[in-house]
PDB file of N, CA and C in Angstrom:
ATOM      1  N   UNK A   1       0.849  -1.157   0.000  1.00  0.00           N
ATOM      2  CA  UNK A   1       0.000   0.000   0.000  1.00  0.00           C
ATOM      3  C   UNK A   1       0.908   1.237   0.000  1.00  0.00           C
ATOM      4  N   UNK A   2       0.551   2.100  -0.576  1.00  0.00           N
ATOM      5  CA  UNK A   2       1.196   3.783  -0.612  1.00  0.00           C
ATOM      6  C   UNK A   2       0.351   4.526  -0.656  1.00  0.00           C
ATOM      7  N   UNK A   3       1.042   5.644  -0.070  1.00  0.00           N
ATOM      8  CA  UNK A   3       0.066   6.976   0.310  1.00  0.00           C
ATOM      9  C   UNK A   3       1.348   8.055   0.131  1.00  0.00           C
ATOM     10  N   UNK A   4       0.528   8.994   0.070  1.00  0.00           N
ATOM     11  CA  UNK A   4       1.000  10.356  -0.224  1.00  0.00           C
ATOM     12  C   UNK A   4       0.597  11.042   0.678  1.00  0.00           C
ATOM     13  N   UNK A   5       1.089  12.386   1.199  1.00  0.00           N
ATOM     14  CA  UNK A   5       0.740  12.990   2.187  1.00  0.00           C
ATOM     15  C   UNK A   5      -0.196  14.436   1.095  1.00  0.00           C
ATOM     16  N   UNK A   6      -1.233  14.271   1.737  1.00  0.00           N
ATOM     17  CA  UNK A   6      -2.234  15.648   0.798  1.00  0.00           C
ATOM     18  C   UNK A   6      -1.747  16.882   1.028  1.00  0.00           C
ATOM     19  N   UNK A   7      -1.280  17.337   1.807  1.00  0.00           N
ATOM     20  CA  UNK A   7      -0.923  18.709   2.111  1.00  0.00           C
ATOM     21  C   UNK A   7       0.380  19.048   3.238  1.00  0.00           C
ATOM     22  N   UNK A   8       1.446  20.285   2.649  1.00  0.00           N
ATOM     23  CA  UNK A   8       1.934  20.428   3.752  1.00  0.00           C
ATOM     24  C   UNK A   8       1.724  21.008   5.473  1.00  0.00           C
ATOM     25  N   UNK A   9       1.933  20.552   5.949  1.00  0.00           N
ATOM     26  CA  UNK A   9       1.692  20.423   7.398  1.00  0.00           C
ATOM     27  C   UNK A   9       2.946  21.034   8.136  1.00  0.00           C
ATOM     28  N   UNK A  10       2.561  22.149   9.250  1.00  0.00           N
ATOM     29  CA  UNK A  10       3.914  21.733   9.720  1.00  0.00           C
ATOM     30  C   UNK A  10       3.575  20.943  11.455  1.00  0.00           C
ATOM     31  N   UNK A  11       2.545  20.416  12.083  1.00  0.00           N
ATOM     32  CA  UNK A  11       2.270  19.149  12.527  1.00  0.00           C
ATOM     33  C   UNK A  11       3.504  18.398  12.077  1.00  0.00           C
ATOM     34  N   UNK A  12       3.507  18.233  11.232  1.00  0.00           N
ATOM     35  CA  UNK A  12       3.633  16.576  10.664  1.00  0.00           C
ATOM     36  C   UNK A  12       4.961  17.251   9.706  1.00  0.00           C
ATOM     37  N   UNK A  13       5.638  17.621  10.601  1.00  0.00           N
ATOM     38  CA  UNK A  13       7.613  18.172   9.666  1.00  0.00           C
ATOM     39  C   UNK A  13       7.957  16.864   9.231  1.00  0.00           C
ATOM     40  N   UNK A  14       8.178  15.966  10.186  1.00  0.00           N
ATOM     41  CA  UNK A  14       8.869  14.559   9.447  1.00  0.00           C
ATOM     42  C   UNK A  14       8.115  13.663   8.095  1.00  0.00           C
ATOM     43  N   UNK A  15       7.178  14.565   7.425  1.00  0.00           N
ATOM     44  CA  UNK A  15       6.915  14.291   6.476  1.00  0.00           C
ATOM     45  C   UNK A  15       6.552  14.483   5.123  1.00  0.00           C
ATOM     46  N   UNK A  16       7.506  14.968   3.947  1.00  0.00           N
ATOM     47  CA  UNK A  16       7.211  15.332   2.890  1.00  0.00           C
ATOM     48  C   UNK A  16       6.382  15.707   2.024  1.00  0.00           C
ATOM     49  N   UNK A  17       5.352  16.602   1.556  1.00  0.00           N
ATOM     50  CA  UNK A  17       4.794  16.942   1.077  1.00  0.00           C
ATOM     51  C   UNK A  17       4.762  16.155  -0.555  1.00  0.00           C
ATOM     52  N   UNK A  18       3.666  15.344  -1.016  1.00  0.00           N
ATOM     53  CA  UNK A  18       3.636  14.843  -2.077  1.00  0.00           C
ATOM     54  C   UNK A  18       4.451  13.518  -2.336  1.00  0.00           C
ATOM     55  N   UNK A  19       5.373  13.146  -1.275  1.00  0.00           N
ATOM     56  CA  UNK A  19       6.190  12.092  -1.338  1.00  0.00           C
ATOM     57  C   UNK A  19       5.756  10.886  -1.293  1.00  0.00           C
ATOM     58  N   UNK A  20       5.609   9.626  -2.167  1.00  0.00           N
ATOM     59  CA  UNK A  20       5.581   8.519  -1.830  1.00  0.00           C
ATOM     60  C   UNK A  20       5.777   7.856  -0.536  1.00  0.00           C
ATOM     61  N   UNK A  21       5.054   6.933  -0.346  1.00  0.00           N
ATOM     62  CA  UNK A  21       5.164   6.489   1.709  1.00  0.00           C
ATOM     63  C   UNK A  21       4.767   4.715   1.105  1.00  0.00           C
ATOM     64  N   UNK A  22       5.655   3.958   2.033  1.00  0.00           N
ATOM     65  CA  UNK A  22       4.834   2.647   1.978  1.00  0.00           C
ATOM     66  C   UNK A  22       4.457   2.246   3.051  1.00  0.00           C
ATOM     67  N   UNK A  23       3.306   2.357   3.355  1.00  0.00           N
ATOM     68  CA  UNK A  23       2.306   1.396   4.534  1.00  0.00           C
ATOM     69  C   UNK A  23       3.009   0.473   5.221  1.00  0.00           C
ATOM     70  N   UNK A  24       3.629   0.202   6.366  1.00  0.00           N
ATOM     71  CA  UNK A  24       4.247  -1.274   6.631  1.00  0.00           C
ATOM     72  C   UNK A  24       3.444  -1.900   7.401  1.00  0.00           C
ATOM     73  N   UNK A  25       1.649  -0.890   7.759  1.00  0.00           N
ATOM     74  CA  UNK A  25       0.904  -1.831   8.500  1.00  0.00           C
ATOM     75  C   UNK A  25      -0.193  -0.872   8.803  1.00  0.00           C
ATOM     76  N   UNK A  26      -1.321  -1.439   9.215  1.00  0.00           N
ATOM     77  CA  UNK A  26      -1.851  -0.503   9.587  1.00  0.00           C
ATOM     78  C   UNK A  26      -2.882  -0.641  11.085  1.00  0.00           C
ATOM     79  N   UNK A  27      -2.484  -0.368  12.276  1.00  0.00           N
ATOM     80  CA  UNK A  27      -3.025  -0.608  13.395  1.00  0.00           C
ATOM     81  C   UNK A  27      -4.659   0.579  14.328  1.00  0.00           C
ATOM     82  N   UNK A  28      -5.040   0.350  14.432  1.00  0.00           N
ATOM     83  CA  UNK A  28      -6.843   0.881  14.790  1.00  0.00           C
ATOM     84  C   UNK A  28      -7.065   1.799  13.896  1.00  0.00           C
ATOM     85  N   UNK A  29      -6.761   1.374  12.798  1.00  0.00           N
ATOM     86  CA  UNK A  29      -6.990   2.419  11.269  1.00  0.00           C
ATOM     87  C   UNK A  29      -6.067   3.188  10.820  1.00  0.00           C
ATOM     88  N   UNK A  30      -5.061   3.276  11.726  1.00  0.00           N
ATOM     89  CA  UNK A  30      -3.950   4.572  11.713  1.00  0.00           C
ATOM     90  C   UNK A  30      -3.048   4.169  10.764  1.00  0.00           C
ATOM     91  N   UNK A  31      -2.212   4.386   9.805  1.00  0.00           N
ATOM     92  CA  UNK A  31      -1.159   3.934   8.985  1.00  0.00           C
ATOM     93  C   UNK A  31       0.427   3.818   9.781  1.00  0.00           C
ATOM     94  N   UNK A  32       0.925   2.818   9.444  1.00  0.00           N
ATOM     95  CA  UNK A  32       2.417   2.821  10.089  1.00  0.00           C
ATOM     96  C   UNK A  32       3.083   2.943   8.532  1.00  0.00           C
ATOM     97  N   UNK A  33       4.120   3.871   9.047  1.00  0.00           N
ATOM     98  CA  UNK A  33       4.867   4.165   7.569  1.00  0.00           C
ATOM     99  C   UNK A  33       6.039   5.139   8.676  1.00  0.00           C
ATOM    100  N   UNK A  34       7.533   4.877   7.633  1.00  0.00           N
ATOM    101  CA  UNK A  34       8.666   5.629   7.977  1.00  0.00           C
ATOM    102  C   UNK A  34       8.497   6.787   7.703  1.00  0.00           C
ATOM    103  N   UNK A  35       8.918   7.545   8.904  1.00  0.00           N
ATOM    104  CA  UNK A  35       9.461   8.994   8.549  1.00  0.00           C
ATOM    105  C   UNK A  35      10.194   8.653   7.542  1.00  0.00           C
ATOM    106  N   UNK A  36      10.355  10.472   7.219  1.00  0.00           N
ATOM    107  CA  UNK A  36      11.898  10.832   6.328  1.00  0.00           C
ATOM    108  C   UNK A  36      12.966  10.665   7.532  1.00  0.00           C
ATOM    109  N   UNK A  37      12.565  10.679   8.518  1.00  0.00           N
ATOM    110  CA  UNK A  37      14.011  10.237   9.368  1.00  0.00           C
ATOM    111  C   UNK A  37      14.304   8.483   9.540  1.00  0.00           C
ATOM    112  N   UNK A  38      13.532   7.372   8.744  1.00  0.00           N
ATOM    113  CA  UNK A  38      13.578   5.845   9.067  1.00  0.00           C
ATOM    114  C   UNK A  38      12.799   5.965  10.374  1.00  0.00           C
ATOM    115  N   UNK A  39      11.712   6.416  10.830  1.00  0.00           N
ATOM    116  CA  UNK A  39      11.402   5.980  12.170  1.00  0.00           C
ATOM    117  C   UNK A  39       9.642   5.203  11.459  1.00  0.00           C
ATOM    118  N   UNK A  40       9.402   4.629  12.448  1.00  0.00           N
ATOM    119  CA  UNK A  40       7.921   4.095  12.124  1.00  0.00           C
ATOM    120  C   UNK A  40       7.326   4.958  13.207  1.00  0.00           C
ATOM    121  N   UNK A  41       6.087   5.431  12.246  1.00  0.00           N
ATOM    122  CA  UNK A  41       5.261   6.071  13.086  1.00  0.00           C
ATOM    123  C   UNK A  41       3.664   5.843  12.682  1.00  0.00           C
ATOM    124  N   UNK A  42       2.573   5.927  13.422  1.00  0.00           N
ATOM    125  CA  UNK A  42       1.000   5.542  13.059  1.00  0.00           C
ATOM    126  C   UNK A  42       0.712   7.523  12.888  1.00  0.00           C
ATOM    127  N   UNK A  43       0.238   7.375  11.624  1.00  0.00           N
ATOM    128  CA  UNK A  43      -0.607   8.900  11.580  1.00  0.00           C
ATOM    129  C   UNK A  43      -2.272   8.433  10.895  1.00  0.00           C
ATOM    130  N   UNK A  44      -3.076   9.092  11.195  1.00  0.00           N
ATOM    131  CA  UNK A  44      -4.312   9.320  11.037  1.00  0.00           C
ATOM    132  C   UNK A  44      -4.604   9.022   9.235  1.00  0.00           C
ATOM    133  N   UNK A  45      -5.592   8.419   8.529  1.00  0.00           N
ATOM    134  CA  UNK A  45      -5.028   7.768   7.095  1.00  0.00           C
ATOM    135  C   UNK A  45      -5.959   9.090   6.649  1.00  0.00           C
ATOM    136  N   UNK A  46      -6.773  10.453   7.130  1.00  0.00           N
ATOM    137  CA  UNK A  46      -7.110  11.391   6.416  1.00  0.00           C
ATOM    138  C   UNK A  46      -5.614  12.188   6.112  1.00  0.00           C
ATOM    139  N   UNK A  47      -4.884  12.050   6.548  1.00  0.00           N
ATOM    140  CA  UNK A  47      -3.873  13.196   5.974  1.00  0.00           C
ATOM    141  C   UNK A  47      -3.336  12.621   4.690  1.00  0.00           C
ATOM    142  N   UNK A  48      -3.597  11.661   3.823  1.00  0.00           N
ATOM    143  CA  UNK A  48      -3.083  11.094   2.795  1.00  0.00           C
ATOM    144  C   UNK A  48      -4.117  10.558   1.877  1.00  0.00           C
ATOM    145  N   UNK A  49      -3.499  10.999   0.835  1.00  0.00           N
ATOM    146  CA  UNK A  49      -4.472  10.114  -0.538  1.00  0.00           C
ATOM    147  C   UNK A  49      -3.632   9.247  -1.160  1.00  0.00           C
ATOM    148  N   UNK A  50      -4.512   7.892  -1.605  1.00  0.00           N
ATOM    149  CA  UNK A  50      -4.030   6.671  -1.626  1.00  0.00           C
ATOM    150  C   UNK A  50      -3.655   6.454  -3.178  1.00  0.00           C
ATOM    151  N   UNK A  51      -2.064   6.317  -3.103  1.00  0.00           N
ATOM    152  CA  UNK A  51      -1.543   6.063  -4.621  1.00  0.00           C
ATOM    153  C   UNK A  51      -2.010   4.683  -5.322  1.00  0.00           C
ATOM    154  N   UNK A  52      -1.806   3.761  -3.885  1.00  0.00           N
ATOM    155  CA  UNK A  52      -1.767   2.440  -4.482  1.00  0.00           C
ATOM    156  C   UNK A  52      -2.526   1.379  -3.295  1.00  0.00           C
ATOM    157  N   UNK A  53      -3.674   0.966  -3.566  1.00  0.00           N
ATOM    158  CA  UNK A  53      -4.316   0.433  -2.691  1.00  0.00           C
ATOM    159  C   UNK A  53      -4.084  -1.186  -1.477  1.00  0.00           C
ATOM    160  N   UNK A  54      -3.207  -1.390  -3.000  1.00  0.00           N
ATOM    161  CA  UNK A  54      -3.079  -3.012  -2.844  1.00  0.00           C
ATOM    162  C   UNK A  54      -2.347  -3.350  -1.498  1.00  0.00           C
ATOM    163  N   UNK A  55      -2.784  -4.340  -0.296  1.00  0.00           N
ATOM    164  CA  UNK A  55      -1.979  -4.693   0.634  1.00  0.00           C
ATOM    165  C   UNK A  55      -0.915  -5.747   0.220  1.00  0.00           C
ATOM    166  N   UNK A  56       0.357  -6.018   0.731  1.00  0.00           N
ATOM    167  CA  UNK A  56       0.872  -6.474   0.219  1.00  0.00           C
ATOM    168  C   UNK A  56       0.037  -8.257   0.890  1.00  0.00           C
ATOM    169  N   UNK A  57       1.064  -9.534  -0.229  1.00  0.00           N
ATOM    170  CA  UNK A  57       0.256 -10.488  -0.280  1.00  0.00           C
ATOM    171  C   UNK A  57       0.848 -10.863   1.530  1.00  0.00           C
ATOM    172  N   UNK A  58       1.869 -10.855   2.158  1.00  0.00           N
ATOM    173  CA  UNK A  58       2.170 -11.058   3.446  1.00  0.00           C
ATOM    174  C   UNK A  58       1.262 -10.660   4.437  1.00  0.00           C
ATOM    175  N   UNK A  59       0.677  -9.910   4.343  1.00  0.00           N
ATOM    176  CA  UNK A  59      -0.414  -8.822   5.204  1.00  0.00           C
ATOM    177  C   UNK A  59      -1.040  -9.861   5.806  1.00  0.00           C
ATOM    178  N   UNK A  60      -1.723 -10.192   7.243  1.00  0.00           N
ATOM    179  CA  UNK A  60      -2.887 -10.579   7.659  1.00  0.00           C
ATOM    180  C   UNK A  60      -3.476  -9.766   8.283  1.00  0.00           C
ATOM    181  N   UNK A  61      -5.054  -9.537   7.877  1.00  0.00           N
ATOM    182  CA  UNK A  61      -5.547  -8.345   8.082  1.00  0.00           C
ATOM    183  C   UNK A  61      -7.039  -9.149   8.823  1.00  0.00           C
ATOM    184  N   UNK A  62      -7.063  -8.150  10.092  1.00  0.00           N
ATOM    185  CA  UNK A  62      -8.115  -8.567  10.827  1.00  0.00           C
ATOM    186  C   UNK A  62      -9.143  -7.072  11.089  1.00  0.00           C
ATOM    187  N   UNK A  63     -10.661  -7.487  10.418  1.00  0.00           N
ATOM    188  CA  UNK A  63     -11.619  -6.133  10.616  1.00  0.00           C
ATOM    189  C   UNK A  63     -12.307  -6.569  11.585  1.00  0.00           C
ATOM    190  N   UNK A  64     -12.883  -5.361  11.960  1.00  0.00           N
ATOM    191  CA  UNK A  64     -13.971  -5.387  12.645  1.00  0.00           C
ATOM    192  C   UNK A  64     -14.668  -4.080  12.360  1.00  0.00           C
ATOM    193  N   UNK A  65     -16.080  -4.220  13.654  1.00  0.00           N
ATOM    194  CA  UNK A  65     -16.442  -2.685  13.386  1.00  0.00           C
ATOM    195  C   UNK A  65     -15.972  -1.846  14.131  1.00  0.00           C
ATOM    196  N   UNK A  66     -15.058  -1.908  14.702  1.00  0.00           N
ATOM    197  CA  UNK A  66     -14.496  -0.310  15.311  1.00  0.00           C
ATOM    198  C   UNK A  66     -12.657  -0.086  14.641  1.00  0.00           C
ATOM    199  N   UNK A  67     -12.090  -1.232  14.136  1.00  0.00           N
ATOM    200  CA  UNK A  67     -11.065  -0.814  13.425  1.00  0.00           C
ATOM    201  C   UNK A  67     -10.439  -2.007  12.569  1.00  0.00           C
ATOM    202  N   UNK A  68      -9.565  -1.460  11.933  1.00  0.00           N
ATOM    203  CA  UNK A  68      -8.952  -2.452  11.015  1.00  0.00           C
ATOM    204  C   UNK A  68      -7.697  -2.513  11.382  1.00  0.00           C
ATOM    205  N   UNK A  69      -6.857  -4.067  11.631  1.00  0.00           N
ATOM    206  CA  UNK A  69      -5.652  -4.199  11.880  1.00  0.00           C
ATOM    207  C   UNK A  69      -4.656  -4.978  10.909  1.00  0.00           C
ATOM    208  N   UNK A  70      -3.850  -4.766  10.224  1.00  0.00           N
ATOM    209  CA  UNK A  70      -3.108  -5.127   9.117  1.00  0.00           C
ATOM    210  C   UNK A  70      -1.115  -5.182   9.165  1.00  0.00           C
ATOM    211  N   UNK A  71      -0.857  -6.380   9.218  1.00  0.00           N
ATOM    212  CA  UNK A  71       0.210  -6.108   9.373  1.00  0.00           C
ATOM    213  C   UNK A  71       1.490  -7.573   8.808  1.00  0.00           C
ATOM    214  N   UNK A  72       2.287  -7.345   8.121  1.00  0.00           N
ATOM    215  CA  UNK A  72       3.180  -8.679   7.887  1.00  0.00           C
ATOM    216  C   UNK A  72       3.168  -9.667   8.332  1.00  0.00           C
ATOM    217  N   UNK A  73       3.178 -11.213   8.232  1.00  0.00           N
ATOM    218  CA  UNK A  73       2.579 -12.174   8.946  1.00  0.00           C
ATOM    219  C   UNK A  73       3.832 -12.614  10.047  1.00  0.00           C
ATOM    220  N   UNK A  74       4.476 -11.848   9.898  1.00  0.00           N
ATOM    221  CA  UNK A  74       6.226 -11.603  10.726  1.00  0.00           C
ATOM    222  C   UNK A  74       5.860 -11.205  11.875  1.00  0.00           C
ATOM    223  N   UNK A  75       5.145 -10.183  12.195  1.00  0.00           N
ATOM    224  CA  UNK A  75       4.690  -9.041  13.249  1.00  0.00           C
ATOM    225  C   UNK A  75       3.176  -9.403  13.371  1.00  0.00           C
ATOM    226  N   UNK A  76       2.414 -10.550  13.791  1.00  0.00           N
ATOM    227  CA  UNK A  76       1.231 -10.801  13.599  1.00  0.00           C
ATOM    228  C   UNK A  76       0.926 -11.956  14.897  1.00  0.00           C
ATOM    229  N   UNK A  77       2.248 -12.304  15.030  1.00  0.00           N
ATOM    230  CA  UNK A  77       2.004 -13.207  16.700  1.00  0.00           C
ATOM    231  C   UNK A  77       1.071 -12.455  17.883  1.00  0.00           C
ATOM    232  N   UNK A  78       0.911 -13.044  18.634  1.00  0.00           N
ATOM    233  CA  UNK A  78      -0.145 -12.691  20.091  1.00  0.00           C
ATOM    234  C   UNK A  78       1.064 -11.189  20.401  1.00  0.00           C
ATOM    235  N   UNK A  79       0.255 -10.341  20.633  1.00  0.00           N
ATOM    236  CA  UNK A  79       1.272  -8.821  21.500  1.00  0.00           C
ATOM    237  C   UNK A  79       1.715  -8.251  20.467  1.00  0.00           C
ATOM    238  N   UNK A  80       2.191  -8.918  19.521  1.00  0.00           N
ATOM    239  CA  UNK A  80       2.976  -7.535  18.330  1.00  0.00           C
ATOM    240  C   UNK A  80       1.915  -7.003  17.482  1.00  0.00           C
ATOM    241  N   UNK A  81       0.854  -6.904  17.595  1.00  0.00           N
ATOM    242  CA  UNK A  81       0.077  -6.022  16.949  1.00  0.00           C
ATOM    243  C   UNK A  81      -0.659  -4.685  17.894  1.00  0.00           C
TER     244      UNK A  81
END
């Protein structure tokens, strides 16, 4: 999955305006994706419009109705989500 950040912010400095981002998960709806500094961080998925929808095929993704949890089947044991 990729996202783009919609607008500059200065909230949100550690993150590029218009720049490509790849999803590495996504926990109570929030997106996990690297800063421009390599850090993982969860931001809110309205600040971004979605380049590329597709989860990757590793993903196990668990919904419900109050959130969606998505994440590498690496990081998917009991506690790491």
């Amino acid at each position: 999955m990729i996202v783009k950040l919609k607008k500059k912010s200065a909230r949100y400095r550690d993150l590029t305006f218009a720049q490509p981002y790849v999803v590495t998960g996504i926990e109570a709806d929030d997106l996990r994706l690297l800063t421009d500094a390599g850090r993982p961080f969860l931001y809110p998925p309205e600040l971004f419009s979605l380049v590329d929808s597709r989860e990757p095929v590793d993903w196990v993704t668990q919904r419900s109705l109050r959130c969606t949890i998505a994440a590498p089947t690496s990081r998917t044991h009991i506690g790491s989500l």
